[in-house]
Each structure stands twice: as structure tokens, then as C-alpha cells.
Protein backbone atom coordinates (compact mmCIF):
# COMPACT_ATOMS: atom_id res chain seq x y z
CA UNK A 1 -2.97 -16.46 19.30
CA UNK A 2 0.61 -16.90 20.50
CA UNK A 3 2.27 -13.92 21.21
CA UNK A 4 6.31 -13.58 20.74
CA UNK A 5 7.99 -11.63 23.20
CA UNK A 6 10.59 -8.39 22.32
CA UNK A 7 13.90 -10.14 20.98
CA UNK A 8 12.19 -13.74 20.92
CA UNK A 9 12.35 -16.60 18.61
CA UNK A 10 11.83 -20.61 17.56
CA UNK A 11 13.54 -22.76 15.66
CA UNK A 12 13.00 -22.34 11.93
CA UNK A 13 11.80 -18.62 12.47
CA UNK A 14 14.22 -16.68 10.20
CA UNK A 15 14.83 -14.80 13.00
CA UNK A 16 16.76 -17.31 14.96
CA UNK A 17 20.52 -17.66 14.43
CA UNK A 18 22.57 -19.78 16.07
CA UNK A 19 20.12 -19.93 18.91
CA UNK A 20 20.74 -16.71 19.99
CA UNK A 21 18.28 -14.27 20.76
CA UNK A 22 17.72 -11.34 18.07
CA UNK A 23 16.08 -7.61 18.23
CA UNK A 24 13.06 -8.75 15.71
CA UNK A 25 10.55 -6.09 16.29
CA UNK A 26 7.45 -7.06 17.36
CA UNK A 27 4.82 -6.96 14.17
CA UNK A 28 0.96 -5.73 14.78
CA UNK A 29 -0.89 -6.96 11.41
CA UNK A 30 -3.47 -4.71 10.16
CA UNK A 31 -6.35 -5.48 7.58
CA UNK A 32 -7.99 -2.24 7.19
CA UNK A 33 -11.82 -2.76 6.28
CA UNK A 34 -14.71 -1.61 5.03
CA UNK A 35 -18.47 -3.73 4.23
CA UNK A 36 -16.55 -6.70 3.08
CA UNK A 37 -17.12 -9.47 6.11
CA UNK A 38 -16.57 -12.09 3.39
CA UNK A 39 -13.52 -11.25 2.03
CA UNK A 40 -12.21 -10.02 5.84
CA UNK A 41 -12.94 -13.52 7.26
CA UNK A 42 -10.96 -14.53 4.28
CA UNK A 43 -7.92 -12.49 5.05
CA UNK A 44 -8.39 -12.97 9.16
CA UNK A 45 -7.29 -16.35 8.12
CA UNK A 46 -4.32 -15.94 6.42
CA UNK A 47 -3.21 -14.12 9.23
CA UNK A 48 -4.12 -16.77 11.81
CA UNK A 49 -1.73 -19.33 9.04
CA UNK A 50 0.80 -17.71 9.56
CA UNK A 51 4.22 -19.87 10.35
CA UNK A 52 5.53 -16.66 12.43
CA UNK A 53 2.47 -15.30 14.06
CA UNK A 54 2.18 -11.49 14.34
CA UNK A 55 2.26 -10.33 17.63
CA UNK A 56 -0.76 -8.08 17.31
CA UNK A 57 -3.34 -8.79 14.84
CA UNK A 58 -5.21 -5.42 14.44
CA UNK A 59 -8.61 -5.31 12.14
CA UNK A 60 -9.60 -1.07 11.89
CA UNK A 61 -13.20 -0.91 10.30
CA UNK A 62 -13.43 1.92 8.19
CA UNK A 63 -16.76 4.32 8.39
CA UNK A 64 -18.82 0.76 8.80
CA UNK A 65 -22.45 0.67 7.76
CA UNK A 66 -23.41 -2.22 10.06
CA UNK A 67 -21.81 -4.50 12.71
CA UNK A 68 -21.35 -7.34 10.38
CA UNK A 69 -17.38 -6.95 11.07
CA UNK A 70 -17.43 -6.68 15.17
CA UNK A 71 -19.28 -9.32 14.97
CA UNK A 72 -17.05 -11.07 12.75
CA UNK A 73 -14.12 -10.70 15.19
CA UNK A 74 -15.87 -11.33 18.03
CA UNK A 75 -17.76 -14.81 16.94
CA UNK A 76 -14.83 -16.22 15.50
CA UNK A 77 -11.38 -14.06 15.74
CA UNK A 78 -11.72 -13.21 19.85
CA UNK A 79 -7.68 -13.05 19.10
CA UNK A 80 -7.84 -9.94 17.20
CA UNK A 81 -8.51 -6.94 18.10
CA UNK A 82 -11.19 -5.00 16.76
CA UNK A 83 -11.57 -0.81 16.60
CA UNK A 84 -13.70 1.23 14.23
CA UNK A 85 -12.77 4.85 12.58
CA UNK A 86 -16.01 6.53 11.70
CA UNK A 87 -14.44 9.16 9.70
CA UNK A 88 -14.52 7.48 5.53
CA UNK A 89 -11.46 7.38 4.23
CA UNK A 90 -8.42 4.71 3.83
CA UNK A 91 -5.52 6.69 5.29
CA UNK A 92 -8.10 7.78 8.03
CA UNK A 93 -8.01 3.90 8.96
CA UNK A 94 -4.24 3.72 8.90
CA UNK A 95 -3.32 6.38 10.51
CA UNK A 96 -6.08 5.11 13.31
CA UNK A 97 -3.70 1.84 13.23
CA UNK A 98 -0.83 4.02 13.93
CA UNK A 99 -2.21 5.50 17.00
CA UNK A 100 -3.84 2.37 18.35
CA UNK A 101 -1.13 -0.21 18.39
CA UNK A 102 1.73 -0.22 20.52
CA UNK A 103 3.93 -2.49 17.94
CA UNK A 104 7.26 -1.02 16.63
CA UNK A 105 6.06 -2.40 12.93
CA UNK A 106 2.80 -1.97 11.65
CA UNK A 107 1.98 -4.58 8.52
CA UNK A 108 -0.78 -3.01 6.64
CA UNK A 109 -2.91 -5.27 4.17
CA UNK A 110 -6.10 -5.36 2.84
CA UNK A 111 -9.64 -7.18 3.44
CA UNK A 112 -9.59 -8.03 -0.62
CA UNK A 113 -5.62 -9.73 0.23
CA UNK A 114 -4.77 -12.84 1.71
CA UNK A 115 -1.27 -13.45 3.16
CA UNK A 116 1.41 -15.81 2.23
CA UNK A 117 2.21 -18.14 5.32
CA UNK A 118 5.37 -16.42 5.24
CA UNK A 119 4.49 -13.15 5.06
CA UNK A 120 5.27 -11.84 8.72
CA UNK A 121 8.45 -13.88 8.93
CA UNK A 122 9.98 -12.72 5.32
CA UNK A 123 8.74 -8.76 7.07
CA UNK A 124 10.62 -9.60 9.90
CA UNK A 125 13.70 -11.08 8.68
CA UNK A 126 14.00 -7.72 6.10
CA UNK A 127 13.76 -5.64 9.04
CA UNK A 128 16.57 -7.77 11.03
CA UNK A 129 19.03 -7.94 8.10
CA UNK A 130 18.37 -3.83 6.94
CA UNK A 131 18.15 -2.37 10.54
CA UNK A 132 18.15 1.09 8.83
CA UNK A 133 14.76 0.19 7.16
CA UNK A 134 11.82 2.27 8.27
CA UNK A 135 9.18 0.63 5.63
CA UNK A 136 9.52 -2.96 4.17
CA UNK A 137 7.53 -3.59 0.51
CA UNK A 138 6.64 -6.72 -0.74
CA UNK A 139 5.02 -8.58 -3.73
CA UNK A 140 1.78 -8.84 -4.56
CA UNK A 141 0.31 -11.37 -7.10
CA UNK A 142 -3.06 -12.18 -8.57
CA UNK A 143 -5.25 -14.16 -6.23
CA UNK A 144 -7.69 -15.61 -9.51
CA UNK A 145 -7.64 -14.54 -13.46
CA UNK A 146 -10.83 -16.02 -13.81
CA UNK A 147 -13.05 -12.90 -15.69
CA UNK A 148 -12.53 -10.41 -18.56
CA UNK A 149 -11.97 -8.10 -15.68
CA UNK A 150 -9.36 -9.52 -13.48
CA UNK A 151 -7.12 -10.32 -17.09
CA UNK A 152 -7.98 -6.35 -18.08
CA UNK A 153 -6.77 -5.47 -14.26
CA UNK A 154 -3.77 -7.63 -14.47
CA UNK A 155 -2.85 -6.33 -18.13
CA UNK A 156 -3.12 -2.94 -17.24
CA UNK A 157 0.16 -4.32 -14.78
CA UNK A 158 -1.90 -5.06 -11.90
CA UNK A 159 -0.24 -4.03 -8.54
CA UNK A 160 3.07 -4.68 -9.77
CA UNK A 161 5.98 -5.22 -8.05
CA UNK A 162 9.64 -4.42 -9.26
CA UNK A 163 10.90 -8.01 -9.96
CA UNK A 164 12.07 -10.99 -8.10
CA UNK A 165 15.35 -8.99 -6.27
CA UNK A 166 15.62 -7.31 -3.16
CA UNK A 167 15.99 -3.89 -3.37
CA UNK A 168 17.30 -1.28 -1.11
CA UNK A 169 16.14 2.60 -1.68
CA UNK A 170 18.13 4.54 -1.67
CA UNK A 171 20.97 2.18 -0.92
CA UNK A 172 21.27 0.21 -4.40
CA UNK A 173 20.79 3.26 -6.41
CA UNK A 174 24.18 2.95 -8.03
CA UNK A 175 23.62 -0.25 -9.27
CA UNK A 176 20.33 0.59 -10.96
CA UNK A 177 21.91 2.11 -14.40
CA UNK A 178 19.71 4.75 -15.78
CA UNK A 179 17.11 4.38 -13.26
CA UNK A 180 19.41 6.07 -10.29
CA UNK A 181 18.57 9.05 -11.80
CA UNK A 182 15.08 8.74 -11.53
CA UNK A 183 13.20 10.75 -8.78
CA UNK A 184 11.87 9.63 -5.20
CA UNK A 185 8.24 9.78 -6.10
CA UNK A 186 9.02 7.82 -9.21
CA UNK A 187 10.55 5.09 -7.42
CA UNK A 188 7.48 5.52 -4.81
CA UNK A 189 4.85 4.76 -7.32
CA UNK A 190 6.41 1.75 -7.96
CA UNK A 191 8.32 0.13 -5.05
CA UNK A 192 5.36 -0.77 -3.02
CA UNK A 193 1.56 -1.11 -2.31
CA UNK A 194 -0.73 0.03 0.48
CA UNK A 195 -1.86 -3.99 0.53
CA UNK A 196 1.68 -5.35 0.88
CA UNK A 197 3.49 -2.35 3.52
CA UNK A 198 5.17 -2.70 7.10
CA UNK A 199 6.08 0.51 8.30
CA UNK A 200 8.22 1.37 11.70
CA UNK A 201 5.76 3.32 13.62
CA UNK A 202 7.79 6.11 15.39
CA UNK A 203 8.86 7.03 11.70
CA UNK A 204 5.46 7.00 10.40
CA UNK A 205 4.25 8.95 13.07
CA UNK A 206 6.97 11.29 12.87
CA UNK A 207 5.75 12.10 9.25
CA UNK A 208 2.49 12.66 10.70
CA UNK A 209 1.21 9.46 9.38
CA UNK A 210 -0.72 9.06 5.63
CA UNK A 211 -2.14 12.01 4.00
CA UNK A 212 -5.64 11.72 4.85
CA UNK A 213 -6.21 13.88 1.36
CA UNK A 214 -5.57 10.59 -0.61
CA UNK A 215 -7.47 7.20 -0.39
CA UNK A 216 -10.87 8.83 0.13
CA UNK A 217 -12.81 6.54 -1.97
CA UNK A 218 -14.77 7.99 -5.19
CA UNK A 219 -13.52 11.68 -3.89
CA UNK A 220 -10.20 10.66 -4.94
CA UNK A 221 -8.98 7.08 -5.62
CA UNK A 222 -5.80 5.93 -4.18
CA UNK A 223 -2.38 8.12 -3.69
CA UNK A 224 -1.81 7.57 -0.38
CA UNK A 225 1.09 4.56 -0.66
CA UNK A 226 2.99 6.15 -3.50
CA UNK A 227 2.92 9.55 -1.34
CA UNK A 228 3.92 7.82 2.16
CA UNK A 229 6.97 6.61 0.23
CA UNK A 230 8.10 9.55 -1.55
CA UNK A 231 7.63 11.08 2.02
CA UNK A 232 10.03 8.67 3.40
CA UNK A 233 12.44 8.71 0.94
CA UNK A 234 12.64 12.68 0.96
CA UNK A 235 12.92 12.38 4.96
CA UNK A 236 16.34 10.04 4.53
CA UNK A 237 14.66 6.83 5.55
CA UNK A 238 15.48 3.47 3.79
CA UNK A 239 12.45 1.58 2.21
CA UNK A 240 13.81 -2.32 1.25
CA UNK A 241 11.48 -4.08 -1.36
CA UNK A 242 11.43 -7.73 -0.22
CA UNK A 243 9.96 -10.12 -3.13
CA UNK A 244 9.73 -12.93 -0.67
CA UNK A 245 6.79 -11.35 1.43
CA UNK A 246 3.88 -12.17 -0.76
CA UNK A 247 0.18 -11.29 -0.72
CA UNK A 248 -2.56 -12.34 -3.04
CA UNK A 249 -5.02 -9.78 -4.39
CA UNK A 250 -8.06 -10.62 -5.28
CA UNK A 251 -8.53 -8.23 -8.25
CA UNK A 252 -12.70 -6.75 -9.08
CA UNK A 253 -14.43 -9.20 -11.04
CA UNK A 254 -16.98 -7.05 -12.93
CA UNK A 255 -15.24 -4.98 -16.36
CA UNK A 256 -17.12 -2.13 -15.65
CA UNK A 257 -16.03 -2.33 -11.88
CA UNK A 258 -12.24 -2.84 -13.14
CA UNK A 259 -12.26 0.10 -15.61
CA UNK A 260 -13.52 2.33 -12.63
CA UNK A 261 -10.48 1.30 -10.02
CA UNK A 262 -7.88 1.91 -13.29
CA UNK A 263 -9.23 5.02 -13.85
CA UNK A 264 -9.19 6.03 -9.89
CA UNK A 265 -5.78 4.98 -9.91
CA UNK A 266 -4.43 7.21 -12.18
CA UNK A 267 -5.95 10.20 -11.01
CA UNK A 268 -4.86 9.19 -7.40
CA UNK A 269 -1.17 9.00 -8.50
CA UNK A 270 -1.22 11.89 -10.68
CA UNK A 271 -2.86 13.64 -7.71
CA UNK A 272 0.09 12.28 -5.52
CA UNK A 273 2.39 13.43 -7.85
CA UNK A 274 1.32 17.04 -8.14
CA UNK A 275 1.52 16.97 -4.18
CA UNK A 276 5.33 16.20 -5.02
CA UNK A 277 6.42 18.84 -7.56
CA UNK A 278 4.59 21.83 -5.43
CA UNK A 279 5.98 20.35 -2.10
CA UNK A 280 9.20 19.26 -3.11
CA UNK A 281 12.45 20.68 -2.02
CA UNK A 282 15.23 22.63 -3.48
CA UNK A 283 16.44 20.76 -6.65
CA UNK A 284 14.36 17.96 -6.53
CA UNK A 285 11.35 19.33 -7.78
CA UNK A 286 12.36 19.56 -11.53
CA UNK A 287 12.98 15.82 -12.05
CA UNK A 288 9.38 15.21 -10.39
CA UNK A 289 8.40 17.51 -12.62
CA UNK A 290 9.33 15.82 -15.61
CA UNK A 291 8.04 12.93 -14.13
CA UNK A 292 4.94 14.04 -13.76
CA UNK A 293 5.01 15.42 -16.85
CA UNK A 294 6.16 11.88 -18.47
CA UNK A 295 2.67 10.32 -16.69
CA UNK A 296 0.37 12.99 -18.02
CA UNK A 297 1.80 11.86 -21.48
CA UNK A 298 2.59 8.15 -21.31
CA UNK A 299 -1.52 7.32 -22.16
CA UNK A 300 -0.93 9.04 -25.60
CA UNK A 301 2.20 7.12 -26.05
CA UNK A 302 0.41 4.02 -25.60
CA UNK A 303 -2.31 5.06 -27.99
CA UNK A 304 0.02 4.93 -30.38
CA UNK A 305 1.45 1.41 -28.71
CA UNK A 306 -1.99 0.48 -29.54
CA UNK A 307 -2.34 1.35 -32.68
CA UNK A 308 0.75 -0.78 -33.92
CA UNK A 309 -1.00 -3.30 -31.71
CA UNK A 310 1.38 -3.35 -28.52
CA UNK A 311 -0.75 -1.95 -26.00
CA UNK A 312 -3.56 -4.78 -24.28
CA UNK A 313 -5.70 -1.81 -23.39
CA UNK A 314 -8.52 -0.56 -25.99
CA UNK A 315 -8.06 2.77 -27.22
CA UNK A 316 -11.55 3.90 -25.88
CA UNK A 317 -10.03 3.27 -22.27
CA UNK A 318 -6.49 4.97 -23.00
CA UNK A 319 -8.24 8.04 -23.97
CA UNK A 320 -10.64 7.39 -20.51
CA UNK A 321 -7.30 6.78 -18.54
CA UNK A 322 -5.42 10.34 -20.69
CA UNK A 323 -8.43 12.58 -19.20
CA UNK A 324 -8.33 11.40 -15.91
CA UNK A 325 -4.68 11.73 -15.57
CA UNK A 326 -5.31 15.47 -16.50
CA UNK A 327 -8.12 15.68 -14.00
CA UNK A 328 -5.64 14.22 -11.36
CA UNK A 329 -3.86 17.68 -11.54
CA UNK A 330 -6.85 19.40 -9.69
CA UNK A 331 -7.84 16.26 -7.67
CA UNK A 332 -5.29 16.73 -4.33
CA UNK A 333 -7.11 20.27 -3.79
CA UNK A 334 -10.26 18.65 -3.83
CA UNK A 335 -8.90 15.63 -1.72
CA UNK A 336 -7.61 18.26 1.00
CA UNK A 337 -10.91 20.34 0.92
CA UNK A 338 -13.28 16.95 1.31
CA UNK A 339 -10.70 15.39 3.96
CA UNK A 340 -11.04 18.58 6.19
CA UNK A 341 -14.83 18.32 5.40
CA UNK A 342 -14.91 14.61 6.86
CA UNK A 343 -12.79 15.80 10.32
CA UNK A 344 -15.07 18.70 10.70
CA UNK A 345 -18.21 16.33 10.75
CA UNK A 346 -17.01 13.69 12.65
CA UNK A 347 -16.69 16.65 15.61
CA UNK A 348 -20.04 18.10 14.93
């Protein structure tokens, strides 16, 4: 893989202007993995496509039942490098990537993702024109619509992304009308995705990385990108949403599979969310509050959207989706208790 050197660039990278050289931080991509060789090979590739190649391409296998991935990156990617984290967990895995890299910017995406060709240079042209950024956001689209379950996924809004723009947080607030007044975690749960996130590493670290009580699989579904942001966002850093760095995700086929992740979902961000309003400071808590308040309630509002036939979601799953919103409000407890759990026994 061609490396780039510290302030390098080529003609037609975004990067170069006027043939000068620029400060473009150097980029280690990350597919965090777990038992999927298939769909990693899949995503190795994109990476390798890429018309800016990363500087580091970094694959962390996550508490890995066999050496089907090593193997993977050794038969066929010898340019990546390979490291496993035995402890389960998602954030576990990213906060590994933190530690193991030596990359100002750390590009996170998934095994079940594959990466526009201009993923890395659309990351690194957002960091060069907002040098205040410490995390860059980007789009993510279906990969296929093909089943009942990637439509329900993708009705159910998917991993949406706020539009087409880019946006600056907390920089274009003013020019956001009624939305400037909502809180940080609101615009956190919807600004980004753990698939589709570069991060500056010092600042990450700083933060002490992801909450390892989030993203912990069936414990507790999901959490940890909507909490990394609000995190940010409360420390004074600058998170720019940029539309043009694009990853396809390749949504669960299976209903039944579906209805599980949208359930997981909800309990993960209302578990984020709870984290918010008892850690919050000073003044801020009350509008994440509401907030939270609004998500514990929007399910019954769209059980009535349903009934006048505006809501693409069944009632039987609203009401699913209402009760595990409620049993997100105990589920960060649990996620710190079975996180400490997991450390303990990885030392034992």
C-alpha cells in the first residue's frame, strides 16, 4: 500500500492546492471486526480502492472465535495490519484502535460497510478546510434493499444522516432555526454513525476514548457513537458532518434479525441518553432531559401516526420498540456492571 508522508500530496488529491504542500493529517482506517471474514474481505477492499489511500489501514478483531480473520489479512491483505482485542465488546475494539495506531485521525468503519472511493480524501479535505474539527461524520446509505428486512431497516430511517449539507456543530447553530436550541446529545444521536466516524486521536484519548459500557453486543446494543459525540460536544470540540464521505451499509437481511438490531438500538440510545441527563453539567441537563423524555414518548406518538396510517412500522413493533425504550433507562447500569465484568476476566 502506498503510504503518504506528514503534509504530502498528488495531483487531484483534494488536498493539493496550488501545488503547495498542506498539513493533511495522516489517516489510519479501521474496520473493527468480529466472525464476519466475508463481509471483512469485502470492506478490506474498499479500502485498498481508495483514490487517496489511508496511510494506515488498521483491521482490530473483536473477541474472535477462530483465526479465519488473521488469516484473512495475512493471505491476502499483508498491507494491513492486523491486532486482536479479546475482551467482547465494540468500544473495547475502538478504543484498542486508539491505543495501537500512531495516526493523528483514526477512520472507524465497519466489516458490514464498504467505502466510497472517496471516502478518505472527502475525511481529509473536511479536516484541512475545519482545522478546529476533532471528529468528521459522514453519510451512510443502503448497500442493497433487496428483503422485507433491509426495506423494514431502511423505513425505520436506517442510519440516517442529516441531509445533503455540510454541517458544522456547534459552529452553524445559528443558522439552524428551532433546532439551535436543541441539546448536544440530541444533535449526537443524529449527526453521525460509529460506521461512518474519523476522530483526532489526542482528543479521543483525552476523553478517555468510547465508553466501553455501550456497544457490548446483546448486553446492551449500540450507544457508544451517539455518547462519544455528546462527549465531544460538551468538551468544546467541533464535530463537521461531511455528506460527501460516503459508506454503504449492508443492512441484516432476515425480519426477525432486523426487528432485533431496531429494538437494540433504541435501548442503546435511550441508555446513552440517561448517561447524559445524570452526567450532564450545570444547565444543560434539563433540555436532555426533555429530550430524553421526548424519546421515551415518540413510539406512542407514532402509534397513533400509525393508526391514521403514517407510520411504515406495524403497531405490534412500536409497542416492542415503546418497552424497550423504557428498559433502556436501566440498561447503562447494567452496561457498566457487565463491562467491568469483561476487564476483570480478561486479567484472570
Amino acid at each position: 500500500m502506498r503510504r503518504r508522508t506528514e503534509g504530502s500530496a498528488h495531483p487531484g488529491d483534494p488536498r493539493h492546492e496550488g501545488g503547495a504542500d498542506t498539513s493533511a493529517p495522516g489517516i489510519c482506517a479501521t474496520i473493527c471486526t468480529h466472525d464476519r471474514p466475508v463481509q471483512l474481505e469485502r470492506a478490506l477492499r474498499s479500502l485498498l480502492a481508495q483514490r487517496v489511500p489511508p496511510d494506515e489501514i488498521l483491521i482490530v478483531d473483536n473477541a474472535p472465535s477462530d483465526d479465519r480473520a488473521r488469516a484473512l489479512v495475512r493471505e491476502k491483505f499483508s498491507a494491513a495490519r492486523y491486532v486482536a482485542e479479546s475482551i467482547p465488546g465494540l468500544d473495547f475494539a475502538r478504543n484498542r484502535a486508539l491505543r495501537t495506531t500512531a495516526q493523528p485521525v483514526v477512520a472507524f468503519t465497519d466489516d458490514d460497510a464498504v467505502a466510497d472511493k472517496e471516502w478518505i480524501a472527502r475525511i481529509g479535505q473536511a479536516f484541512l478546510e475545519q482545522p478546529g474539527a476533532v471528529v468528521c461524520t459522514g453519510r451512510v446509505d443502503p448497500l442493497a434493499l433487496e428483503t422485507e428486512g433491509q426495506r423494514l431497516f431502511e423505513a425505520n430511517g436506517g442510519l440516517a444522516s442529516p441531509g445533503r449539507e455540510r454541517l458544522r456543530l456547534p459552529a452553524d447553530e445559528p443558522r439552524l432555526g428551532w433546532r439551535r436550541y436543541q441539546p448536544y446529545v440530541a444533535w449526537a444521536a443524529r449527526i453521525g454513525n460509529g460506521c461512518n466516524l474519523a476522530v483526532r486521536r489526542d482528543f479521543a484519548l483525552s476523553l478517555g476514548g468510547f465508553d466501553e459500557a455501550l456497544d457490548l453486543g446483546a448486553a446492551l446494543p449500540g450507544g457508544g457513537d451517539t455518547d462519544f459525540l455528546w462527549r465531544v460536544l460538551e468538551a468544546g470540540g467541533s464535530v463537521v458532518y461531511e455528506p460527501e464521505a460516503l459508506v454503504r451499509h449492508e443492512h441484516r437481511r432476515e425480519r426477525d434479525a432486523v426487528v432485533d438490531q431496531i429494538l437494540g438500538h433504541q435501548r442503546g440510545l435511550i441508555a446513552s441518553l440517561t448517561k447524559a441527563v445524570l452526567r450532564g453539567r450545570g444547565r444543560r441537563r434539563a433540555p436532555a432531559l426533555a429530550f430524553l423524555c421526548w424519546r421515551l414518548l415518540k413510539p406512542g406518538v407514532r402509534l397513533v401516526r400509525r393508526a391514521l396510517g403514517r407510520d411504515p412500522l406495524p403497531a405490534s413493533l412500536l409497542l416492542r420498540i415503546w418497552w424497550h425504550c423504557w428498559r433502556g433507562l436501566g440498561a447503562y447500569a447494567i452496561g457498566e456492571r457487565v463491562a467491568r465484568e469483561r476487564r476483570q476476566g480478561s486479567f484472570s
